[in-house]
PDB file of N, CA and C in Angstrom:
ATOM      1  N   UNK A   1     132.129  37.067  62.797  1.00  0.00           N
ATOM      2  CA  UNK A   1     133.521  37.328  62.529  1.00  0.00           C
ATOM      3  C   UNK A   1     134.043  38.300  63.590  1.00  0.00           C
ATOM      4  N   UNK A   2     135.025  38.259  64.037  1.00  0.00           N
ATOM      5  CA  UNK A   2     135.415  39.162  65.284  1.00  0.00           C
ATOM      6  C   UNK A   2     135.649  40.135  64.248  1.00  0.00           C
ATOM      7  N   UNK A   3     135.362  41.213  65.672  1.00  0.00           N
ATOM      8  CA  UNK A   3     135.821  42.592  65.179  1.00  0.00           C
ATOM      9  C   UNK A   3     136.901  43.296  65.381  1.00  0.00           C
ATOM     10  N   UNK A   4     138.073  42.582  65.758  1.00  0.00           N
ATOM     11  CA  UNK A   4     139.235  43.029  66.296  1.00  0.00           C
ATOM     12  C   UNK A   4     140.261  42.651  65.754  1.00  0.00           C
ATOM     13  N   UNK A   5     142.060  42.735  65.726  1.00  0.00           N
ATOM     14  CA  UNK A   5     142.834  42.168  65.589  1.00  0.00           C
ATOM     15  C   UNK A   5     143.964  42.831  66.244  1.00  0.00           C
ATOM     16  N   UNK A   6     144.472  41.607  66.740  1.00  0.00           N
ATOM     17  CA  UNK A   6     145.798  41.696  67.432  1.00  0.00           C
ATOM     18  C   UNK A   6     147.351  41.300  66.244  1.00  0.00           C
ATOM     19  N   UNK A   7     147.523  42.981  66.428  1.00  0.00           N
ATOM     20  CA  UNK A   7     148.853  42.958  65.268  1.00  0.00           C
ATOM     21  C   UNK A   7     149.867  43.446  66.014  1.00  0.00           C
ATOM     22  N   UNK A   8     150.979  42.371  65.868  1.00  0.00           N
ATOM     23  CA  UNK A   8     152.615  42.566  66.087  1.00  0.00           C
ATOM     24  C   UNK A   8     153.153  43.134  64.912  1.00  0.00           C
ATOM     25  N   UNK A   9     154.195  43.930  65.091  1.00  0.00           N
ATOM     26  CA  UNK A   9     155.060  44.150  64.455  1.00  0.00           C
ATOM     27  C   UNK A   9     156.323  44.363  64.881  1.00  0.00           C
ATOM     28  N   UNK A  10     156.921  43.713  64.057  1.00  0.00           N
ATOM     29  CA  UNK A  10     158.909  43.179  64.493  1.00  0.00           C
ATOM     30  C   UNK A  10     159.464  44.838  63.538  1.00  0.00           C
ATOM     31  N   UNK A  11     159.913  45.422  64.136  1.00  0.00           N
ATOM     32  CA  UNK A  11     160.515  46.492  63.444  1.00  0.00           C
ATOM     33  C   UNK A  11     162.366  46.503  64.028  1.00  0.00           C
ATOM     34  N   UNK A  12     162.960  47.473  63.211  1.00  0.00           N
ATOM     35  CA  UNK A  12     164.221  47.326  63.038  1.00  0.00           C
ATOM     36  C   UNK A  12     164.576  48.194  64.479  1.00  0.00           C
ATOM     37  N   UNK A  13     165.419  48.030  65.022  1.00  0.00           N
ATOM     38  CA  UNK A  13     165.748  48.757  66.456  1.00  0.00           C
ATOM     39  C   UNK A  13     166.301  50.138  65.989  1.00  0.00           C
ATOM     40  N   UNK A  14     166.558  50.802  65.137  1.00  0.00           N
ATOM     41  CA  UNK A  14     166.893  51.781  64.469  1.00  0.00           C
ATOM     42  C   UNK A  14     165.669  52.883  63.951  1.00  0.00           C
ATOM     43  N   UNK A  15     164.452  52.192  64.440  1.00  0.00           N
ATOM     44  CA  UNK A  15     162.677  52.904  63.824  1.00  0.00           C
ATOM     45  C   UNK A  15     162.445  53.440  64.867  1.00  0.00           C
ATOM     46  N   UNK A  16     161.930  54.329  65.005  1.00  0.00           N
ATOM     47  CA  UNK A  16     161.459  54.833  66.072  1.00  0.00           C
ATOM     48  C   UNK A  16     159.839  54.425  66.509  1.00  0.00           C
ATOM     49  N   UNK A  17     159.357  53.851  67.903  1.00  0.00           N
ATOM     50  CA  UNK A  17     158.113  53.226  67.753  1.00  0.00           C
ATOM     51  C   UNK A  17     157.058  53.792  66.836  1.00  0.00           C
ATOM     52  N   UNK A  18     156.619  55.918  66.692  1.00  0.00           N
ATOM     53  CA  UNK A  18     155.847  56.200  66.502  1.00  0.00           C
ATOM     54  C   UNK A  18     156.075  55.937  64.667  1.00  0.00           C
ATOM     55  N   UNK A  19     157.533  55.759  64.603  1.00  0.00           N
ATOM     56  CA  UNK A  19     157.302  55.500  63.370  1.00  0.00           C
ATOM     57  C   UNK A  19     157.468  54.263  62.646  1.00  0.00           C
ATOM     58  N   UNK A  20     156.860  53.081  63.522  1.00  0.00           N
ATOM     59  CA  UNK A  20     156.828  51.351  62.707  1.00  0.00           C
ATOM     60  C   UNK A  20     155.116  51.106  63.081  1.00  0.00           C
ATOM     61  N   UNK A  21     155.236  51.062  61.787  1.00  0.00           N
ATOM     62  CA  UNK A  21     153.719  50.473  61.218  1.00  0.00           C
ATOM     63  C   UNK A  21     153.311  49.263  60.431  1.00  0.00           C
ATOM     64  N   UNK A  22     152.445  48.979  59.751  1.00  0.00           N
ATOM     65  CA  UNK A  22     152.450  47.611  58.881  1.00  0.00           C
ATOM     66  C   UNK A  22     153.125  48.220  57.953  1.00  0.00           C
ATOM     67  N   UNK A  23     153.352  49.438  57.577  1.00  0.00           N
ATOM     68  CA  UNK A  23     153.819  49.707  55.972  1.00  0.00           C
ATOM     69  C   UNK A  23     155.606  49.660  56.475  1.00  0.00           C
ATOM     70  N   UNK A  24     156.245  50.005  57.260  1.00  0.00           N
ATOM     71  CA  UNK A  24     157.735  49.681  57.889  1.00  0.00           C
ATOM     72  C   UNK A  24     158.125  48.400  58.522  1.00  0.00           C
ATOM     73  N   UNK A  25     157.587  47.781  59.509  1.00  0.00           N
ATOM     74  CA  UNK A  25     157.649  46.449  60.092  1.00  0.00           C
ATOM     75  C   UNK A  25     158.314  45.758  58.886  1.00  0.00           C
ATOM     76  N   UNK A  26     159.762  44.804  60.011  1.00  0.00           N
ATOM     77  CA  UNK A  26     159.896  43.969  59.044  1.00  0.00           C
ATOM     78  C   UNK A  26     159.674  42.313  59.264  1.00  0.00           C
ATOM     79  N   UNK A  27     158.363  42.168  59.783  1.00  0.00           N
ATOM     80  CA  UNK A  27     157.629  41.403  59.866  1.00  0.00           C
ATOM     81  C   UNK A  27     156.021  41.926  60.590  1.00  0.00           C
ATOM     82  N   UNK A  28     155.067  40.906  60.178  1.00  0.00           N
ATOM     83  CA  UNK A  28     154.012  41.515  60.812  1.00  0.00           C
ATOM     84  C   UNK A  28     152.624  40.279  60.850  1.00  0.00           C
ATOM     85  N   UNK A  29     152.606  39.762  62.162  1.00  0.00           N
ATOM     86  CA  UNK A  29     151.506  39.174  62.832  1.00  0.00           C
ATOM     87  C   UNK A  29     150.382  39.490  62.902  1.00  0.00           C
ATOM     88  N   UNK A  30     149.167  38.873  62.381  1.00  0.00           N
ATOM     89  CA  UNK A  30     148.270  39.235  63.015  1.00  0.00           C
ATOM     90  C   UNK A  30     147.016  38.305  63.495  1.00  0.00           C
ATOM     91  N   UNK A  31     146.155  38.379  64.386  1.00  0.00           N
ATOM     92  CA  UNK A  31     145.568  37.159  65.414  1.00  0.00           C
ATOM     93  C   UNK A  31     144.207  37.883  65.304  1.00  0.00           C
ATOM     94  N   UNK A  32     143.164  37.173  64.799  1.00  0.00           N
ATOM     95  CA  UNK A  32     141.673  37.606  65.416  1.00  0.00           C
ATOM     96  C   UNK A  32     141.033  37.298  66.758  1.00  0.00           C
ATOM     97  N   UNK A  33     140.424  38.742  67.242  1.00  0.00           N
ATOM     98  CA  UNK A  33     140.243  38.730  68.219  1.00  0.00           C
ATOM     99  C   UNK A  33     138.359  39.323  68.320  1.00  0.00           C
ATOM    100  N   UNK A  34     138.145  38.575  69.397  1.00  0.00           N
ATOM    101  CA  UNK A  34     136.193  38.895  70.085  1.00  0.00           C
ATOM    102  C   UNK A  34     136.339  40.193  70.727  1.00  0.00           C
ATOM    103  N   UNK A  35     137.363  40.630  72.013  1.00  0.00           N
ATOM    104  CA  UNK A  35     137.252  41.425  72.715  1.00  0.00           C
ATOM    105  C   UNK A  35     138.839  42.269  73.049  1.00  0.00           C
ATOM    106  N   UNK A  36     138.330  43.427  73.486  1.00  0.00           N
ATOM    107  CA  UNK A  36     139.574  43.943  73.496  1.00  0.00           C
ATOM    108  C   UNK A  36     140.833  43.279  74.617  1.00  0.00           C
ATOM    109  N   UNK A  37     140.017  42.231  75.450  1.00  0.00           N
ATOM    110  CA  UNK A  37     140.854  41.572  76.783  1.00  0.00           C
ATOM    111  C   UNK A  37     141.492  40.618  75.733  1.00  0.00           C
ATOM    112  N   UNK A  38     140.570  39.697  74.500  1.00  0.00           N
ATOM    113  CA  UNK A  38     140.987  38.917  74.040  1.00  0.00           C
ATOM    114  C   UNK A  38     142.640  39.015  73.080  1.00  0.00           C
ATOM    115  N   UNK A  39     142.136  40.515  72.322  1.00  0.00           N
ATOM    116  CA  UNK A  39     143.321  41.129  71.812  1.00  0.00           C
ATOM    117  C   UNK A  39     144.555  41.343  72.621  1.00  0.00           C
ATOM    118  N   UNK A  40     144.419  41.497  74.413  1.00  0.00           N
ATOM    119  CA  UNK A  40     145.563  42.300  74.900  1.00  0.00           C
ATOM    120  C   UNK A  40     146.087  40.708  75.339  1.00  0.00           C
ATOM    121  N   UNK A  41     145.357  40.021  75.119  1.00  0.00           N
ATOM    122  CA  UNK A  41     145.997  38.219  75.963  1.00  0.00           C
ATOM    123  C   UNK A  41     146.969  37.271  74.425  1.00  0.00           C
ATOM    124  N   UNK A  42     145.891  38.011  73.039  1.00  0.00           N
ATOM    125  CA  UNK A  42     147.000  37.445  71.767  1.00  0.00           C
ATOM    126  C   UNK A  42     148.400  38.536  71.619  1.00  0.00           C
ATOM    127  N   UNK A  43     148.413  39.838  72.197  1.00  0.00           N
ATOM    128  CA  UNK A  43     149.088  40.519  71.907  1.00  0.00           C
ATOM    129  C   UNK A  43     150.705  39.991  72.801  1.00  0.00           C
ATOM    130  N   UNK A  44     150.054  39.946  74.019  1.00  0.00           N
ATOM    131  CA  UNK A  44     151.090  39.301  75.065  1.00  0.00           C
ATOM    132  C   UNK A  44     151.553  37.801  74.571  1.00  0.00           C
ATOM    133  N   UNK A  45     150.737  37.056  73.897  1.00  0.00           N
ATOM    134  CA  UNK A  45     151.483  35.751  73.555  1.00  0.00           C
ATOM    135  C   UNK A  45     152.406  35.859  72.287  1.00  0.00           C
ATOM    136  N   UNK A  46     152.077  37.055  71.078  1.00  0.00           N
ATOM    137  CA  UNK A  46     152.824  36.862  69.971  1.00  0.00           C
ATOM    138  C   UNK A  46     154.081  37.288  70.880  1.00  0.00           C
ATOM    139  N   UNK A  47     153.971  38.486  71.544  1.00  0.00           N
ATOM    140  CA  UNK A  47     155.580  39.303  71.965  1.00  0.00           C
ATOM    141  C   UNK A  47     156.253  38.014  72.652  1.00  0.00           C
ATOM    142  N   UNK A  48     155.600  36.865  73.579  1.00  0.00           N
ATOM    143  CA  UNK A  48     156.496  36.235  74.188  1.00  0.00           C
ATOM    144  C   UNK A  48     156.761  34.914  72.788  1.00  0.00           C
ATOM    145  N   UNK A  49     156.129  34.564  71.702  1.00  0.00           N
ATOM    146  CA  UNK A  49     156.314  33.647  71.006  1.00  0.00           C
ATOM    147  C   UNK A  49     156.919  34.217  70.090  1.00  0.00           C
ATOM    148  N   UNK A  50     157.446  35.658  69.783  1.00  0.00           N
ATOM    149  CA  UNK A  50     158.536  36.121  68.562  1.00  0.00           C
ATOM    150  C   UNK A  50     160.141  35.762  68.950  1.00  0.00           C
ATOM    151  N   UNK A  51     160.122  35.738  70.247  1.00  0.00           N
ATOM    152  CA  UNK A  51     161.848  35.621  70.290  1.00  0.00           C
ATOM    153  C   UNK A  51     162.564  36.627  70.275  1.00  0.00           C
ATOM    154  N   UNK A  52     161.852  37.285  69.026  1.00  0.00           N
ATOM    155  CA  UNK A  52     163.179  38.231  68.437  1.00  0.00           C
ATOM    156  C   UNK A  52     164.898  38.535  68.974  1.00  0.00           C
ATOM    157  N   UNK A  53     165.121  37.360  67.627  1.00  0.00           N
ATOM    158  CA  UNK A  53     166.674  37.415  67.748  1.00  0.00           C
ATOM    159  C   UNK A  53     167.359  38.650  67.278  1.00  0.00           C
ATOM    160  N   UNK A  54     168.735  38.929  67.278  1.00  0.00           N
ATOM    161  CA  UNK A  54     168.830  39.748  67.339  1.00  0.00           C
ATOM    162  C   UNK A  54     168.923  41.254  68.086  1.00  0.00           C
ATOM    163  N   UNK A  55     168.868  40.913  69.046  1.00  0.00           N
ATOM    164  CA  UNK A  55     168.965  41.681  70.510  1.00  0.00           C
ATOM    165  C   UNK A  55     168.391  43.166  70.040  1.00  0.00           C
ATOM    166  N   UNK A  56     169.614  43.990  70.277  1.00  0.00           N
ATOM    167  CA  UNK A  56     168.753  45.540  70.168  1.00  0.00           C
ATOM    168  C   UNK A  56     168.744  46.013  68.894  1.00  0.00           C
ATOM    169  N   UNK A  57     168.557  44.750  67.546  1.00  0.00           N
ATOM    170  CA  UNK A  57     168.713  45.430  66.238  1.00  0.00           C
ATOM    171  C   UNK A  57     167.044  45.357  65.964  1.00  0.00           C
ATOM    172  N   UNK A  58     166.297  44.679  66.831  1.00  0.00           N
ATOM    173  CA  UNK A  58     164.264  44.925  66.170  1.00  0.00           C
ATOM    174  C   UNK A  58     164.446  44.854  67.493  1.00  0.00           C
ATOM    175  N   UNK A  59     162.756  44.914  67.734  1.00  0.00           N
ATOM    176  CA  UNK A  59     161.905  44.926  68.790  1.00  0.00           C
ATOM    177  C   UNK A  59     160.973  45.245  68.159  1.00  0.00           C
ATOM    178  N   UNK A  60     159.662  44.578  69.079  1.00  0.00           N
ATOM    179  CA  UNK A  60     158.378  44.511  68.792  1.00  0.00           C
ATOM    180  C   UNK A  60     157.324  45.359  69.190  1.00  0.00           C
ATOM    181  N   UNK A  61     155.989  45.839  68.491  1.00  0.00           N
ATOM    182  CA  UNK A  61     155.170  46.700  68.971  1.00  0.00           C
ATOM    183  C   UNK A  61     153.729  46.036  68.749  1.00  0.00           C
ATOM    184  N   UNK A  62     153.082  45.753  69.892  1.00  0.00           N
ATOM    185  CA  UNK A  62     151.868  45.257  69.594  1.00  0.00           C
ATOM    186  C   UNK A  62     150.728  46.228  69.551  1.00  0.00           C
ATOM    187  N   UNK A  63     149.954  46.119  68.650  1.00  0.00           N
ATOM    188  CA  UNK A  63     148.898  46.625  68.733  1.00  0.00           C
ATOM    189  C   UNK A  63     147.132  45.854  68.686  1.00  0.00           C
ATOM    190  N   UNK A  64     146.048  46.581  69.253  1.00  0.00           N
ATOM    191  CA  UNK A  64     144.793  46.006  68.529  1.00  0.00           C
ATOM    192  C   UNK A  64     144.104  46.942  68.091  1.00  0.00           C
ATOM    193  N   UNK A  65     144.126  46.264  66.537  1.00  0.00           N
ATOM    194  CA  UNK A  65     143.239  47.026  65.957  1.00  0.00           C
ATOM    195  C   UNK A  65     142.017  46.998  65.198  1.00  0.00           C
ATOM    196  N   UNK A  66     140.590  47.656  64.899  1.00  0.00           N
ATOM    197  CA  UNK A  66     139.543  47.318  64.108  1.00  0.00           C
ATOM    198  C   UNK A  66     139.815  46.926  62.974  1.00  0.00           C
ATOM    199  N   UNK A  67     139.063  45.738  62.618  1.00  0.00           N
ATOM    200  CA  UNK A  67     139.191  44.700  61.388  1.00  0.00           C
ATOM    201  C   UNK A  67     138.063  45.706  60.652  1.00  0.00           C
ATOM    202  N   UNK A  68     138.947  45.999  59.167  1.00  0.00           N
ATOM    203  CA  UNK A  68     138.509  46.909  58.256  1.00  0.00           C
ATOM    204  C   UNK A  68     137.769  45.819  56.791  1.00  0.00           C
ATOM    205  N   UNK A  69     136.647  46.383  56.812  1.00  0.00           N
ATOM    206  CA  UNK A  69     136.269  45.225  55.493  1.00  0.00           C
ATOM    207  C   UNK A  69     136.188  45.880  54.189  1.00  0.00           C
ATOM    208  N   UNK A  70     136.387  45.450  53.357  1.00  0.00           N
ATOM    209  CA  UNK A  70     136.428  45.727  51.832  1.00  0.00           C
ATOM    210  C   UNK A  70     135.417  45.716  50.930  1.00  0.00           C
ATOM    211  N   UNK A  71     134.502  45.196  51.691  1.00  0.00           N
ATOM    212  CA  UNK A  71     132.958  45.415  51.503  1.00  0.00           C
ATOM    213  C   UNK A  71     132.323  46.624  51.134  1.00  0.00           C
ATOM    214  N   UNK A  72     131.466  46.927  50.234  1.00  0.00           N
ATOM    215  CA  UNK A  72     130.305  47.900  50.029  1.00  0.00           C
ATOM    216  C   UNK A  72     129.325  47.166  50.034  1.00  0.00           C
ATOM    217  N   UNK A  73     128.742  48.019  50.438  1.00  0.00           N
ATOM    218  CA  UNK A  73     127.271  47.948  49.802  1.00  0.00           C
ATOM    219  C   UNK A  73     126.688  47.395  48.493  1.00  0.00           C
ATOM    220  N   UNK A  74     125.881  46.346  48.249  1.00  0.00           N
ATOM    221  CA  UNK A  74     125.659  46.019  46.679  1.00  0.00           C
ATOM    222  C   UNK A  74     124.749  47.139  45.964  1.00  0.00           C
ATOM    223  N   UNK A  75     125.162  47.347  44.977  1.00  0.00           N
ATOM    224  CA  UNK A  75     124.311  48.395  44.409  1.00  0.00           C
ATOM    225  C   UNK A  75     123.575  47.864  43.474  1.00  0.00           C
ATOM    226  N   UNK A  76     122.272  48.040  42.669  1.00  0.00           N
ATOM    227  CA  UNK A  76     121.855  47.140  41.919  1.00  0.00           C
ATOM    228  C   UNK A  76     121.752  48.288  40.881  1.00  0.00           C
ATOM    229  N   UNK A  77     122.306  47.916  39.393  1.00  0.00           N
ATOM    230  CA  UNK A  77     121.931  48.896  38.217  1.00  0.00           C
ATOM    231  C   UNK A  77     120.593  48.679  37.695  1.00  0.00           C
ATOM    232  N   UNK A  78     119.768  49.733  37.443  1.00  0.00           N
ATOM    233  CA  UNK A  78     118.463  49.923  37.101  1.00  0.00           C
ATOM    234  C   UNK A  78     118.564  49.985  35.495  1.00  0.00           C
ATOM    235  N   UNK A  79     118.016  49.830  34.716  1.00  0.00           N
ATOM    236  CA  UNK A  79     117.950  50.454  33.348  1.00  0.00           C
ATOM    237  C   UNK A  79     116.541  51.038  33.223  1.00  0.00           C
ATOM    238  N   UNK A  80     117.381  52.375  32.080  1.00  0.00           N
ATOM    239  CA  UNK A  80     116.611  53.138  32.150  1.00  0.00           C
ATOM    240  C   UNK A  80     115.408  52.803  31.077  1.00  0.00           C
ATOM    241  N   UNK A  81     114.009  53.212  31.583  1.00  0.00           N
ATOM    242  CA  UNK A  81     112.711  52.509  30.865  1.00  0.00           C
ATOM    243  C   UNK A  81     112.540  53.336  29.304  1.00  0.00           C
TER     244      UNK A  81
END
């Protein structure tokens, strides 16, 4: 499973970059990626395949970032003897 992902986010032209994230974006892409070249080559294709209409009311911020898993560890319950 790659370990990467290449995430766009369409934010409102009114956000300031440091402050549009997945939790503000009002849209949000994201592309699995092998390598960080691979991430910076999906990052460059979402920005040229968004369009974003709307002129200076969004604009886009790409990022790549580590694919987080939801996974633990299995734990096994013992009972007690």
């Amino acid at each position: 499973m790659p370990e990467l992902l290449s995430v766009a986010l369409v934010c409102a032209g009114t956000l300031l970059a440091q402050d549009c994230s997945r939790d503000t974006a009002l849209d949000v892409i994201v592309a699995p990626a092998r390598t960080p070249m691979e991430c910076i080559m999906h990052a460059q294709t979402m920005a040229a395949a968004a369009g974003l209409p709307g002129g200076d009311n969004r604009y886009l911020k790409v990022t790549c970032e580590h694919r987080h898993t939801d996974a633990e560890p299995a734990t096994v319950a013992r009972r007690a003897s």
